[in-house]
Protein backbone atom coordinates (compact mmCIF):
# COMPACT_ATOMS: atom_id res chain seq x y z
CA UNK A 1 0.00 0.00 0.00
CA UNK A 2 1.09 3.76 -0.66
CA UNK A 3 2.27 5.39 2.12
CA UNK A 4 0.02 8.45 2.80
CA UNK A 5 1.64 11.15 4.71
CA UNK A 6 -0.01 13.80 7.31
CA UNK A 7 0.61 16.49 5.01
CA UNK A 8 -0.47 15.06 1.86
CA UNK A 9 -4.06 14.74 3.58
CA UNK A 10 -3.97 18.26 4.63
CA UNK A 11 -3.29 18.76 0.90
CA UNK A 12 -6.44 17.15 0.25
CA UNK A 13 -8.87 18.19 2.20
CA UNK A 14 -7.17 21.67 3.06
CA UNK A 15 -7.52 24.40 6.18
CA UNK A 16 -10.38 21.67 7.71
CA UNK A 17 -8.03 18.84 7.72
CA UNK A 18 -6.89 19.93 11.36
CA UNK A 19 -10.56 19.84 12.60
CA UNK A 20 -11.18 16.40 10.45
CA UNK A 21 -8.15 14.78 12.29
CA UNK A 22 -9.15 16.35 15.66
CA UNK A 23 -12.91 14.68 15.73
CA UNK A 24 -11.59 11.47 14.51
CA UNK A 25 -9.32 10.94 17.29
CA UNK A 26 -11.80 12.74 20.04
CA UNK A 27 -14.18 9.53 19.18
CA UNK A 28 -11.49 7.11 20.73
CA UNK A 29 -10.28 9.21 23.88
CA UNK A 30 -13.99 9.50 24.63
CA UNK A 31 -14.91 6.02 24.32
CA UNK A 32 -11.43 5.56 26.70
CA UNK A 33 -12.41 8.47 28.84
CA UNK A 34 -15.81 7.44 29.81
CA UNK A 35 -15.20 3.76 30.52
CA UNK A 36 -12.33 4.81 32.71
CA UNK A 37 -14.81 7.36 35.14
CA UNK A 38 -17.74 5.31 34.82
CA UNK A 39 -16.74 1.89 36.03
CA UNK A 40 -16.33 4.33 39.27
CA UNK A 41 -20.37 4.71 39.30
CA UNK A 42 -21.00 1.01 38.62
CA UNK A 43 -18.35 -0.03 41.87
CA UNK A 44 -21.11 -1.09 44.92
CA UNK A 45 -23.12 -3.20 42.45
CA UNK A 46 -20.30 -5.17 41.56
CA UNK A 47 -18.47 -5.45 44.40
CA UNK A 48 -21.84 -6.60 45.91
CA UNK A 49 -22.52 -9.43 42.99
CA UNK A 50 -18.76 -10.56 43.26
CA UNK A 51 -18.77 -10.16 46.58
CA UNK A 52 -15.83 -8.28 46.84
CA UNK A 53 -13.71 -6.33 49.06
CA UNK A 54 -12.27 -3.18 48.94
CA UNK A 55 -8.75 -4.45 48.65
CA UNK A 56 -9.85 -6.33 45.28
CA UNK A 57 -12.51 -4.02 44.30
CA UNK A 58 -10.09 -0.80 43.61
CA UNK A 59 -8.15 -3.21 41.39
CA UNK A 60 -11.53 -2.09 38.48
CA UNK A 61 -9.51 0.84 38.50
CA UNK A 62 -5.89 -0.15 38.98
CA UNK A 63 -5.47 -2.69 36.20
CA UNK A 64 -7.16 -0.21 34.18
CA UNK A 65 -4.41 2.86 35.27
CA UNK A 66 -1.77 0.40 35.31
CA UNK A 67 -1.57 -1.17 31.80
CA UNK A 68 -2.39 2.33 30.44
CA UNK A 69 0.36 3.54 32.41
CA UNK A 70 2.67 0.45 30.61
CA UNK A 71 1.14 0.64 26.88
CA UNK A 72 1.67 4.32 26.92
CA UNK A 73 5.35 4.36 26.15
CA UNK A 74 4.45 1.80 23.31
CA UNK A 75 2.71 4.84 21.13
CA UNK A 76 5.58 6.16 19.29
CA UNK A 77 7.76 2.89 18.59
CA UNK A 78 3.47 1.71 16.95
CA UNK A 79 3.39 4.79 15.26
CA UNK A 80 7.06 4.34 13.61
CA UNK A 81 6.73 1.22 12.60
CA UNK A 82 2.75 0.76 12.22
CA UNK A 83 1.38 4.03 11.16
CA UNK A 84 -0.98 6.11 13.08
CA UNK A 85 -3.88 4.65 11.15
CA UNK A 86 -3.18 1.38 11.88
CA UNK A 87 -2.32 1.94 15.43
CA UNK A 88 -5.34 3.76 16.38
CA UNK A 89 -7.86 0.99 14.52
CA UNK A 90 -5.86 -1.69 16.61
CA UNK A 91 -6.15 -0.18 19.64
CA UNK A 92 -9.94 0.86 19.21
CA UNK A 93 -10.89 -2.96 18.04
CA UNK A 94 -8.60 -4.30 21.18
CA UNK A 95 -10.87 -1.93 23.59
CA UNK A 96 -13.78 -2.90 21.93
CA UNK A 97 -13.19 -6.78 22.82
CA UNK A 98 -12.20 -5.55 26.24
CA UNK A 99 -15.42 -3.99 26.70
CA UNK A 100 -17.48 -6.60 25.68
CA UNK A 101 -15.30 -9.11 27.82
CA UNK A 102 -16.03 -6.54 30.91
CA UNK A 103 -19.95 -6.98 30.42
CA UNK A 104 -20.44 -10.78 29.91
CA UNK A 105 -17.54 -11.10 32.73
CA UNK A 106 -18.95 -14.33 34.89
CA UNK A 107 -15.95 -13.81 37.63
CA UNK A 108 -14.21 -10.63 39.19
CA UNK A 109 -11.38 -11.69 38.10
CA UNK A 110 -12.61 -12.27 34.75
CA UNK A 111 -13.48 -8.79 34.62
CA UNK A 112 -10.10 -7.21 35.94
CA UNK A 113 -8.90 -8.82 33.01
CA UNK A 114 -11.08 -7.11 30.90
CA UNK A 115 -10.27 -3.51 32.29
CA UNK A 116 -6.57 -4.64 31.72
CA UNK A 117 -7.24 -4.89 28.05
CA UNK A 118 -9.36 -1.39 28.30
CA UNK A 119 -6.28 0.46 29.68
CA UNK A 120 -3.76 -0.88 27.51
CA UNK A 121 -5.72 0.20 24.13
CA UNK A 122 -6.00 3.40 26.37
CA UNK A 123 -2.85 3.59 26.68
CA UNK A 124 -2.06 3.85 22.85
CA UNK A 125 -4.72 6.07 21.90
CA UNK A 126 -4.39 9.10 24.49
CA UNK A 127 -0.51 10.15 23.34
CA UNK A 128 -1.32 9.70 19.65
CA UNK A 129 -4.57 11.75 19.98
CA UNK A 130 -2.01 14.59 21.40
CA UNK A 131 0.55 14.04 19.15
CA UNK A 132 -1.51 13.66 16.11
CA UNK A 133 -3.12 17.54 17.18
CA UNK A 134 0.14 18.97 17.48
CA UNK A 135 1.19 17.76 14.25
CA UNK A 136 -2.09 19.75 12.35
CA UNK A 137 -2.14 22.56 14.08
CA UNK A 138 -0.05 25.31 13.76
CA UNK A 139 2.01 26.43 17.51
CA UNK A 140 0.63 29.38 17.49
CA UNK A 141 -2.60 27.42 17.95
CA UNK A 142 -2.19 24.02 19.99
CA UNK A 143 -3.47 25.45 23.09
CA UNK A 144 -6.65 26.54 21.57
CA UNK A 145 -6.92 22.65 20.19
CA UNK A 146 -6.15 21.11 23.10
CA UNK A 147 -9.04 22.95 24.55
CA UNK A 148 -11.21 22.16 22.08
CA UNK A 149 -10.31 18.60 22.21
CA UNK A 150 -10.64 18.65 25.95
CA UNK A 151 -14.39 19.51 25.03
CA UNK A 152 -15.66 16.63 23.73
CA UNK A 153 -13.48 14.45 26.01
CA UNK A 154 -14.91 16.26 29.15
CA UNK A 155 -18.48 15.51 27.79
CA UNK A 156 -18.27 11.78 28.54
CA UNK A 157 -17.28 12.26 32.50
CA UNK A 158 -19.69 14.49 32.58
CA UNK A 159 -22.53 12.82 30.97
CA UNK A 160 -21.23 9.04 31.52
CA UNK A 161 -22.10 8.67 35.28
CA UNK A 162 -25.29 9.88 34.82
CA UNK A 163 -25.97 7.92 31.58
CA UNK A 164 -24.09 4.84 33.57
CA UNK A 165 -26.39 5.44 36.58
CA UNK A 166 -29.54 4.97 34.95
CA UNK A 167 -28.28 1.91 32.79
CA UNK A 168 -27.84 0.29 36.39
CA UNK A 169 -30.60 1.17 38.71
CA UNK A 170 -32.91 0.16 35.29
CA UNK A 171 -30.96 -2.48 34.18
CA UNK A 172 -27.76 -3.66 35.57
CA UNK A 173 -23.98 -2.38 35.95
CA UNK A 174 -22.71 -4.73 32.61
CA UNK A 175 -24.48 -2.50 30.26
CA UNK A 176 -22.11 0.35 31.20
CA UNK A 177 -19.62 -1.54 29.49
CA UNK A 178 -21.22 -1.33 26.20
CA UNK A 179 -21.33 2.52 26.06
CA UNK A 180 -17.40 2.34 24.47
CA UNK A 181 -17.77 0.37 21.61
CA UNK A 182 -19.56 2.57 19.47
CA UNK A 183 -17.14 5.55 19.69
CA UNK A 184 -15.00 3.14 18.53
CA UNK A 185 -16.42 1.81 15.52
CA UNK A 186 -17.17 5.31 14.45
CA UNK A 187 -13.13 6.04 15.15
CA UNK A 188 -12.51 2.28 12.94
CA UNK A 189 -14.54 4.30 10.08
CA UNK A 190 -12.82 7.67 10.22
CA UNK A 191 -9.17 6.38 10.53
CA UNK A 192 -8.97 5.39 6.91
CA UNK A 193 -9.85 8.63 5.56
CA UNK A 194 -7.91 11.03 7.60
CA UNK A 195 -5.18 9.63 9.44
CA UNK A 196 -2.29 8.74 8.02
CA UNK A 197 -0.49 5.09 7.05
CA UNK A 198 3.36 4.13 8.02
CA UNK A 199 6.04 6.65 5.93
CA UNK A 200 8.79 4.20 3.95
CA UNK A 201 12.00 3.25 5.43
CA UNK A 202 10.82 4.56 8.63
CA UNK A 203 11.07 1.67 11.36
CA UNK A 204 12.15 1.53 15.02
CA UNK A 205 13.19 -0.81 17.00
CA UNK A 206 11.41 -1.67 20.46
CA UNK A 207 12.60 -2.04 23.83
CA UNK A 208 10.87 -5.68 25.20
CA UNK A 209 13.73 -5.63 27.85
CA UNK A 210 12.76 -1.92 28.84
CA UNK A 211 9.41 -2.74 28.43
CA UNK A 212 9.24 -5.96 30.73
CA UNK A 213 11.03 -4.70 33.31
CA UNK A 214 8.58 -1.45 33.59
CA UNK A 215 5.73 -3.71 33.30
CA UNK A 216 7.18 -5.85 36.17
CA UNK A 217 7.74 -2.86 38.44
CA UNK A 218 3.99 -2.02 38.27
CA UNK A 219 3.02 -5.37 38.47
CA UNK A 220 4.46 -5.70 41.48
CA UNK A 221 4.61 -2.78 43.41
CA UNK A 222 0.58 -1.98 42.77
CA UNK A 223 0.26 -5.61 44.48
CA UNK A 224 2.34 -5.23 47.16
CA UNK A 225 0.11 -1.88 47.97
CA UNK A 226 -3.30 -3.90 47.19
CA UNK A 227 -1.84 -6.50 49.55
CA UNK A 228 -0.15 -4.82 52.24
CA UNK A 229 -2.86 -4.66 54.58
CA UNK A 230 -3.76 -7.73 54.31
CA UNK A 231 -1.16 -9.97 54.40
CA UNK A 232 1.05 -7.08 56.94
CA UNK A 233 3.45 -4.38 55.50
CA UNK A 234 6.14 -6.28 57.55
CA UNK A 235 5.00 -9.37 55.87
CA UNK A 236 8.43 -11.34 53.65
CA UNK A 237 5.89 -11.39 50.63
CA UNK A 238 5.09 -7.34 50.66
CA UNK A 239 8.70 -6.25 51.90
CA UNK A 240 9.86 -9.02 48.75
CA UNK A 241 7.67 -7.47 46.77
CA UNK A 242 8.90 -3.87 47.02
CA UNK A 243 11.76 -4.35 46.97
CA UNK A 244 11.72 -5.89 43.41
CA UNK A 245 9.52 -3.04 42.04
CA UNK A 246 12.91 -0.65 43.44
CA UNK A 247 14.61 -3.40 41.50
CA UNK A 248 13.36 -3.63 38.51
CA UNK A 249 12.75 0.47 38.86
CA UNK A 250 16.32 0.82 38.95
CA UNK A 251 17.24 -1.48 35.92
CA UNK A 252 14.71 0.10 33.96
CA UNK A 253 16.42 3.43 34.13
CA UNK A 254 19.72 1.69 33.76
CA UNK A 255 18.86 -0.08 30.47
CA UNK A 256 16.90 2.67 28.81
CA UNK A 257 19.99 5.39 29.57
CA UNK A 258 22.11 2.92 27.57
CA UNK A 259 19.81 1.63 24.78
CA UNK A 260 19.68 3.16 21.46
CA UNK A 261 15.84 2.62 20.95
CA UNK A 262 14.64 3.64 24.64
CA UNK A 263 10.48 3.45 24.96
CA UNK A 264 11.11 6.38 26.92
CA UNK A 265 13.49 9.21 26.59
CA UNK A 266 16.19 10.31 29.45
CA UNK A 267 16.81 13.12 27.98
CA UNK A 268 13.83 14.71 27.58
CA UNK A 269 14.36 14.91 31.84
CA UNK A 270 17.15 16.84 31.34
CA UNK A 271 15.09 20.09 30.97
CA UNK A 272 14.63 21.19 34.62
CA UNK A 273 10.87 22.72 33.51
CA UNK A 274 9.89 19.37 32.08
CA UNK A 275 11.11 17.72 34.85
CA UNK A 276 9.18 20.25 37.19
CA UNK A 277 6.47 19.67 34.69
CA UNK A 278 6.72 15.99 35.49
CA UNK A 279 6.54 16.32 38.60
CA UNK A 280 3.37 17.63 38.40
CA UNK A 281 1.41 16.14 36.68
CA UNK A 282 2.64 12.78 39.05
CA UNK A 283 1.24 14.23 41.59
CA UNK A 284 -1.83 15.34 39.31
CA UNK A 285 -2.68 12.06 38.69
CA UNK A 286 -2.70 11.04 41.80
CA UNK A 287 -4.89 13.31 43.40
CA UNK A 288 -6.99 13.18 39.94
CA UNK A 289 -7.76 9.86 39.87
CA UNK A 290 -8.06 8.89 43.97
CA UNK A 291 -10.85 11.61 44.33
CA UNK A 292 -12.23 10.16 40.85
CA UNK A 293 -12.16 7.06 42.63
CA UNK A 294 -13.36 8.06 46.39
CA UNK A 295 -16.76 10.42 45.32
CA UNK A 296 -19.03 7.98 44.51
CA UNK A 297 -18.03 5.58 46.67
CA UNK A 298 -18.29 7.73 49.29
CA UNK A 299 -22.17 8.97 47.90
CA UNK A 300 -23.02 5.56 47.39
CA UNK A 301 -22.21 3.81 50.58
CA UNK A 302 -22.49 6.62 53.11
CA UNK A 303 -25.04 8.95 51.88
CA UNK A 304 -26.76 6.08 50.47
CA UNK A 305 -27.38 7.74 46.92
CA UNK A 306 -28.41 5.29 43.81
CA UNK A 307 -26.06 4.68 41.02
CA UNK A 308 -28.13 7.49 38.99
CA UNK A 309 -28.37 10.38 41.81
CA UNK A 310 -24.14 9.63 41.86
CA UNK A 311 -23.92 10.21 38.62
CA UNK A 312 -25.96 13.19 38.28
CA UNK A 313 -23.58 14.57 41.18
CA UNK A 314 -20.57 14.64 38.86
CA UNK A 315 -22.79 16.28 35.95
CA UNK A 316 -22.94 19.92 37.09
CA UNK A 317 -19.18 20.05 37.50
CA UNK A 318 -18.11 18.35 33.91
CA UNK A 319 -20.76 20.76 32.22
CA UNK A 320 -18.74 23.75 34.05
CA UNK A 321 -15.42 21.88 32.86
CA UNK A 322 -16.72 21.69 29.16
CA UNK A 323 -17.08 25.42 29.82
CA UNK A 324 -13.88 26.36 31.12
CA UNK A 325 -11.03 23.63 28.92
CA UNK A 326 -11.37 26.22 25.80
CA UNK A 327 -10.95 28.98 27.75
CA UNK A 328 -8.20 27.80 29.57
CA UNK A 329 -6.71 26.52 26.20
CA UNK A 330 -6.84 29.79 24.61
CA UNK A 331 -5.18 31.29 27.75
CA UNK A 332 -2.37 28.94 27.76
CA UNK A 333 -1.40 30.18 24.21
CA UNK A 334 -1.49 33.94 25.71
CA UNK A 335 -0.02 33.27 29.83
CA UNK A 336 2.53 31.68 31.29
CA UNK A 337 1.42 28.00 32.06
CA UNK A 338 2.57 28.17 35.38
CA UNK A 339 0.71 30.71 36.77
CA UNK A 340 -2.40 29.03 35.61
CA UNK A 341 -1.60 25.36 36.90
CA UNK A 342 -0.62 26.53 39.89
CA UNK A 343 -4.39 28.10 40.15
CA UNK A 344 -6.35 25.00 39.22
CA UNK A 345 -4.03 22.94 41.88
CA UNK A 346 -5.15 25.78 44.48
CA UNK A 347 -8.74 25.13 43.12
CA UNK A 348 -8.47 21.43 43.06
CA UNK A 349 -6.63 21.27 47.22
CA UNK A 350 -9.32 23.68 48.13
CA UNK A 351 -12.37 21.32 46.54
CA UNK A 352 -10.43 18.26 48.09
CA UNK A 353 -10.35 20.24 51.92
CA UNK A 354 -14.16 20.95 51.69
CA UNK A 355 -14.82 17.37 51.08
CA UNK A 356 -13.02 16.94 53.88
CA UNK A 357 -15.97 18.09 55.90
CA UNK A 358 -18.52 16.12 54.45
CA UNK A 359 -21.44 13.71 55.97
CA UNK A 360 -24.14 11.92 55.93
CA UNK A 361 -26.28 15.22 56.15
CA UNK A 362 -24.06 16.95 53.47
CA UNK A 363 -26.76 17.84 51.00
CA UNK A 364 -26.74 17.14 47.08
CA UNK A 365 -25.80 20.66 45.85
CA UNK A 366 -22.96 21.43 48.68
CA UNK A 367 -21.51 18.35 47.64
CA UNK A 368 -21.73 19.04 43.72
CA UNK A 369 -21.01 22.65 44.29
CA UNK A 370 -17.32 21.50 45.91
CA UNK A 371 -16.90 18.79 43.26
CA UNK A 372 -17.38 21.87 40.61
CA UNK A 373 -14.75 23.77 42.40
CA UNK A 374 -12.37 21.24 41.98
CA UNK A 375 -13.06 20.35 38.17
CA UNK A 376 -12.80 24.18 37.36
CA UNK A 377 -9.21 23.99 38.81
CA UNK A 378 -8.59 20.77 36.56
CA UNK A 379 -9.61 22.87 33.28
CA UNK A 380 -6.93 25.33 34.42
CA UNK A 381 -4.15 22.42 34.81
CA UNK A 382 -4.66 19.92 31.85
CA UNK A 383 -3.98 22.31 28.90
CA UNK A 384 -1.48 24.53 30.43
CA UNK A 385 0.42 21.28 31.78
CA UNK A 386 0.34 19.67 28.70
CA UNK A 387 1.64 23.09 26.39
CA UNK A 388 4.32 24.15 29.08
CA UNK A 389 5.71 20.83 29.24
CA UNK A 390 6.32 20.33 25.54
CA UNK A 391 6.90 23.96 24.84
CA UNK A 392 10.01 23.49 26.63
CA UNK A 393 11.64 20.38 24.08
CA UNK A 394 12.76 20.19 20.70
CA UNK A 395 10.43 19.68 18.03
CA UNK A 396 12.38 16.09 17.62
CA UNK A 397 11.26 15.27 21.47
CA UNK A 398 7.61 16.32 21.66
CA UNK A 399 6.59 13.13 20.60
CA UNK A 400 8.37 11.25 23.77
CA UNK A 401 7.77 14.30 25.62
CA UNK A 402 4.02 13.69 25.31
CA UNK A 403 4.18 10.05 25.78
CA UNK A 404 6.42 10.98 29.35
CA UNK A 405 4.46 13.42 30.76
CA UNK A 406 1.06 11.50 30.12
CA UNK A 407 3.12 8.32 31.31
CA UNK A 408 4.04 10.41 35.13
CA UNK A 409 0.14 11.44 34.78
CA UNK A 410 -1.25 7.86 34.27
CA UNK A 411 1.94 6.04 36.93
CA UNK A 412 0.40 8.68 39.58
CA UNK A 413 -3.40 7.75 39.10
CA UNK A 414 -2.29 3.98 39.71
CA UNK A 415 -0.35 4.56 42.64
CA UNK A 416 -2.58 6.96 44.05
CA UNK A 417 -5.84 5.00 43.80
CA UNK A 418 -3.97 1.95 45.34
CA UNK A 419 -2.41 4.51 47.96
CA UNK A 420 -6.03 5.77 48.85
CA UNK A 421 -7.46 2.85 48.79
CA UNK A 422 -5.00 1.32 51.54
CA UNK A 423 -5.40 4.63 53.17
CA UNK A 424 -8.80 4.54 53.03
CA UNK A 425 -9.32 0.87 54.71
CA UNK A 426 -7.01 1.70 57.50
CA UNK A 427 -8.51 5.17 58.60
CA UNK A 428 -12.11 3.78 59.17
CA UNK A 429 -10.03 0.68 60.71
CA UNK A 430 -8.67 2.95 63.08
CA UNK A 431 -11.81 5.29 63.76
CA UNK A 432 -13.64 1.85 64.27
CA UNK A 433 -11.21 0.57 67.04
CA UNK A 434 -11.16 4.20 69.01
CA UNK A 435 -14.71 4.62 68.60
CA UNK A 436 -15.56 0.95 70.01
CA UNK A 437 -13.07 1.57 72.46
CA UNK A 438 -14.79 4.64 73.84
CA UNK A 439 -17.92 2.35 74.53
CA UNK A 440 -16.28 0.52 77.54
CA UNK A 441 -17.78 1.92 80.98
CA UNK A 442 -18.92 5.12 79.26
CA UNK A 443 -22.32 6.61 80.75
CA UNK A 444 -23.25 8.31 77.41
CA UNK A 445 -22.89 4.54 75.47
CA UNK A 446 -24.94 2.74 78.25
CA UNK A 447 -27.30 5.44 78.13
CA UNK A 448 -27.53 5.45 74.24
CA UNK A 449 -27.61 1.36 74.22
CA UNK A 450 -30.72 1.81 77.03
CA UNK A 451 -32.50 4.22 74.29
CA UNK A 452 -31.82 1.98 71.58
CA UNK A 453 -33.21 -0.92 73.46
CA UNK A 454 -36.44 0.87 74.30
CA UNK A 455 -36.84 1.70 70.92
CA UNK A 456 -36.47 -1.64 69.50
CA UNK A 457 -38.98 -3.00 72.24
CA UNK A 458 -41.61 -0.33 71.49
CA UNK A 459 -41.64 -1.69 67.51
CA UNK A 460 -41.58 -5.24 68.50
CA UNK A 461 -38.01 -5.92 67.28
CA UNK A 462 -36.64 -6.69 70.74
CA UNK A 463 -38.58 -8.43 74.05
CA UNK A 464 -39.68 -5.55 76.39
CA UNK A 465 -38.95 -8.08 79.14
CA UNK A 466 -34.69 -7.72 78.33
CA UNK A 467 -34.96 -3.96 77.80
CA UNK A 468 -32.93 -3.11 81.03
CA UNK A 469 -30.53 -6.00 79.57
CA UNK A 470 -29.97 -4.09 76.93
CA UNK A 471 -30.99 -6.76 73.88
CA UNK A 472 -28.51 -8.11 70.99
CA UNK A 473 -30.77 -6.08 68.37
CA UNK A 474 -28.88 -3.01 70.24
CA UNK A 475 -25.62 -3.77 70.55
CA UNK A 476 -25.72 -4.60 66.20
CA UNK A 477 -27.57 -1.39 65.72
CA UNK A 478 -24.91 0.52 67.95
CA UNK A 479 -22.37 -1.12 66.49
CA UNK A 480 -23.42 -0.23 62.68
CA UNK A 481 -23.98 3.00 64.08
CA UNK A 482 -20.35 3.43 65.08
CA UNK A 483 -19.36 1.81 61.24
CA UNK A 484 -21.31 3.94 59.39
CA UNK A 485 -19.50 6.82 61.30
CA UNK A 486 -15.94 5.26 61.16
CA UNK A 487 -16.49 4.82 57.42
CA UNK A 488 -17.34 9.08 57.05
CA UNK A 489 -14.03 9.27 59.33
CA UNK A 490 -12.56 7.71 57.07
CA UNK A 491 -13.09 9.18 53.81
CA UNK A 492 -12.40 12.63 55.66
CA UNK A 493 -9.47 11.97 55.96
CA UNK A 494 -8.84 10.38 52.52
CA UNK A 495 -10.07 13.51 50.78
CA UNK A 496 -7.76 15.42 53.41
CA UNK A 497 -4.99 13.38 52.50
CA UNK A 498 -6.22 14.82 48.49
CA UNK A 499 -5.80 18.06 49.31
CA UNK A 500 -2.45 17.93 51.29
CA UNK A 501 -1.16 16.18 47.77
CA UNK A 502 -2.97 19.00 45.61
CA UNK A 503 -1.15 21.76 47.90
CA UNK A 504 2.30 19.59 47.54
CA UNK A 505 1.75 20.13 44.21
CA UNK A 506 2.32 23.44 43.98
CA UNK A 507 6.19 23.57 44.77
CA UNK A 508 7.10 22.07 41.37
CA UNK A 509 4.53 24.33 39.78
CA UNK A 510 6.35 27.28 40.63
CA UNK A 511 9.44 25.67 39.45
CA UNK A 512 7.83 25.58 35.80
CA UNK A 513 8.53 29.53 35.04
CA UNK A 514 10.39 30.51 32.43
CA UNK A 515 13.78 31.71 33.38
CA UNK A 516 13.86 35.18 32.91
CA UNK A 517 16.85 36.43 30.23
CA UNK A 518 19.73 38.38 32.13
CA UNK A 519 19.53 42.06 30.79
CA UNK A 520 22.12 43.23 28.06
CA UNK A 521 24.33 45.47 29.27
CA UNK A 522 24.66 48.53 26.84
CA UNK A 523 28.24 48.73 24.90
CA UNK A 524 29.71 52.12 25.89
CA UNK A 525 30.20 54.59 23.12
């Protein structure tokens, strides 16, 4: 077949090319976008037809993270070798079977697997999406695409959980699965036309050493953290296990400093601003994807809300998003990109600290109103992160730039939805032990467990005759009571924890300014 070049399609179908290319890869990064959010709505039901924990429940959203995370650095050796067309049609196909795998799963771990294969096509698709719009458009213009892009991608977080809701209080949580596919198969359609084959003589050579070891690394150390609580951070199999994630860590950098086909660059770290910019959007990613992660649990199985009322939570803030990523784009091509990320972090920490404060008596439009908050600051951040990182490399490294700073985004959501998971399970743990410890010879408990007691008598639950006994049916009803509270203790402090990381945030964000030039001195005449 005849290779067909970029620019020989803008050519073709002239000044409207850019737009052409821009739609046809939006269709993919929203059918990747929305399965990653919305699998957060759908979490109780499954966990409650599996039957599974918490530990093994946040793994929906780990293997997803994680083998994006991995598949990521793949994009540009694909590309080379493969062609963007054919890249982006194999990676749309392999998320379609993933999808369909995810809702006829018949075991939990069947459908892990599934979100596995989701993430990795993920993976491929969200770098060449960026790389493919900073190839159309012209500098002078990429922020204002990237916001546009942003658009339509923000429309399926904001839309999905709602949508995904309704699917399962009406039907079930496996038809949120089949929302993907067709995105996809109208991406399969548009790929031919405007997206360009493999150019001749142009091949690469891939790292599988690089590659294994990196995929090892996660492997291992988002097990370890799934595990540790479990099985005992002290535990031979947890210590074992990190340290060969350090190991394998370490040769990683080792082998791709010395290879000459690295699956991701060194020296694109050598910038101190893309480093800074690294840095952030780690720690972006982390915070990103844990509070992604923790709202609707949170709605779900302390304010009790259906799958539908938690989706239409997250609605009013990815309206306000879809809103505020163009204007933020075209702001990024006119201010410094640091002064704006380091607004939507202050945004995002503040959001995160007023969740820290909420209930079971939090009503529905103080909690959406802070959720909003926090999504305005993340219109601020993802444009400007994404411009002032690769404004800072050669026009030979934005292509590994972009596939390194979405990599640090994608490594951070992993780790930090394992991290708050863990943290998560041990804070209610705690608030569980202290509160049932309180009980012991305290008045206020004996005279609560008395008024329980007589309660339960009066409806029939409980024989009057044991009231001053104080029956069983109290002591369970206490004792959810004090669960149900440990559990809002809990996910204080988790979104506490969000905000602390937000804040954190902030010192590498300053780092990102542009030097400023020393002035000339004037020759003397």
């Amino acid at each position: 077949m005849t290779p067909v070049t970029a620019e020989q399609l803008a050519t073709r179908y002239g000044p409207r090319y850019k737009w052409y290319v821009t739609v046809t890869v939006m269709l993919g990064t929203i059918a990747m976008v929305l399965s990653a959010t919305i699998v957060n709505v759908a979490l109780p039901d499954i966990m409650g037809e599996f039957g599974m924990g918490q530990d093994k429940a946040q793994w929906l959203s780990t293997a997803f993270l994680a083998s994006m995370t991995a598949t990521m650095l793949v994009t540009a050796w694909a590309t080379s070798n493969f062609g963007v067309r054919a890249t982006y049609t194999f990676a749309l196909a392999a998320f379609t079977i993933g999808s369909i795998l995810g809702g006829l799963s018949p075991s939990d771990d069947t459908l892990i697997i599934a979100r596995a294969i989701q993430g990795a096509a993920a993976g491929l698709v969200q770098p060449l999406a960026m790389v493919v719009i900073f190839q159309a458009f012209p500098p002078t213009e990429r922020g204002t695409a990237m916001g546009i892009f942003g658009v339509g991608v923000i429309l399926a977080p904001a839309l999905g959980p709602a949508l995904g809701g309704m699917l399962i209080d009406n039907y079930s949580w496996r038809h949120v699965f089949f929302l993907g596919p067709p995105f996809c198969a109208a991406g399969m359609l548009l790929a031919p036309v405007f997206l360009a084959t493999r150019s001749a003589n142009r091949t690469q050579i891939f790292d599988w050493p690089g590659f294994a070891l990196l995929s090892t690394a996660l492997a291992v150390l988002l097990a370890s953290l799934a595990n540790g609580q479990r099985q005992g951070w002290d535990s031979p199999l947890i210590t074992g296990g990190f340290v060969v994630a350090a190991l394998c860590s370490i040769a990683f950098v080792y082998r791709e400093g010395r290879t000459s086909s690295p699956i991701l660059a060194l020296r694109v770290y050598l910038n101190p601003r893309f480093v800074a910019a690294s840095a952030v959007a780690f720690i972006l990613g982390l915070g990103l994807y844990g509070s992604t992660y923790l709202v609707p649990l949170f709605v779900q199985t302390v304010q009790g809300y259906t799958p539908t009322e938690s989706g239409l939570l997250l609605m009013p803030a990815g309206v306000i998003l879809g809103f505020v990523f163009p204007m933020a784009g075209r702001l990024s091509d006119r201010l410094p990109p640091h002064a704006l990320i380091l607004s939507g972090l202050l945004l995002f920490g503040i959001s995160s600290a007023l969740m820290a404060d909420a209930d079971t008596s939090t009503e529905f439009w103080t909690f959406a109103g802070w959720v909003v908050v926090g999504r305005i600051g993340l219109g601020f951040i993802l444009p400007s992160l994404n411009v002032g990182a690769l404004r800072t490399l050669d026009h030979g490294l934005v292509s590994q730039g972009a596939g390194a700073i979405n990599f640090m985004r994608q490594l951070g959501g992993a780790v930090g939805v394992s991290i708050l998971s863990v943290y998560l399970e041990r804070q209610t743990t705690f608030f569980a032990g202290e509160l049932n410890a309180l009980q012991t010879g305290n008045a206020a408990a004996a005279s609560t467990l008395d008024g329980i007691a007589l309660l339960l008598a009066r409806a029939g639950i409980s024989d009057n005759v044991h009231v001053a006994l104080r029956s069983e049916e109290a002591y369970m009803f206490l004792s959810r009571m004090i669960a149900a509270q440990a559990s809002v203790m809990g996910f204080r402090e988790s979104f506490l924890l969000v905000a602390i990381v937000f804040f954190t945030a902030l010192v590498p964000a300053w780092y990102m300014r542009p030097r400023r030039q020393p002035l000339q001195k004037k020759p003397h005449v």
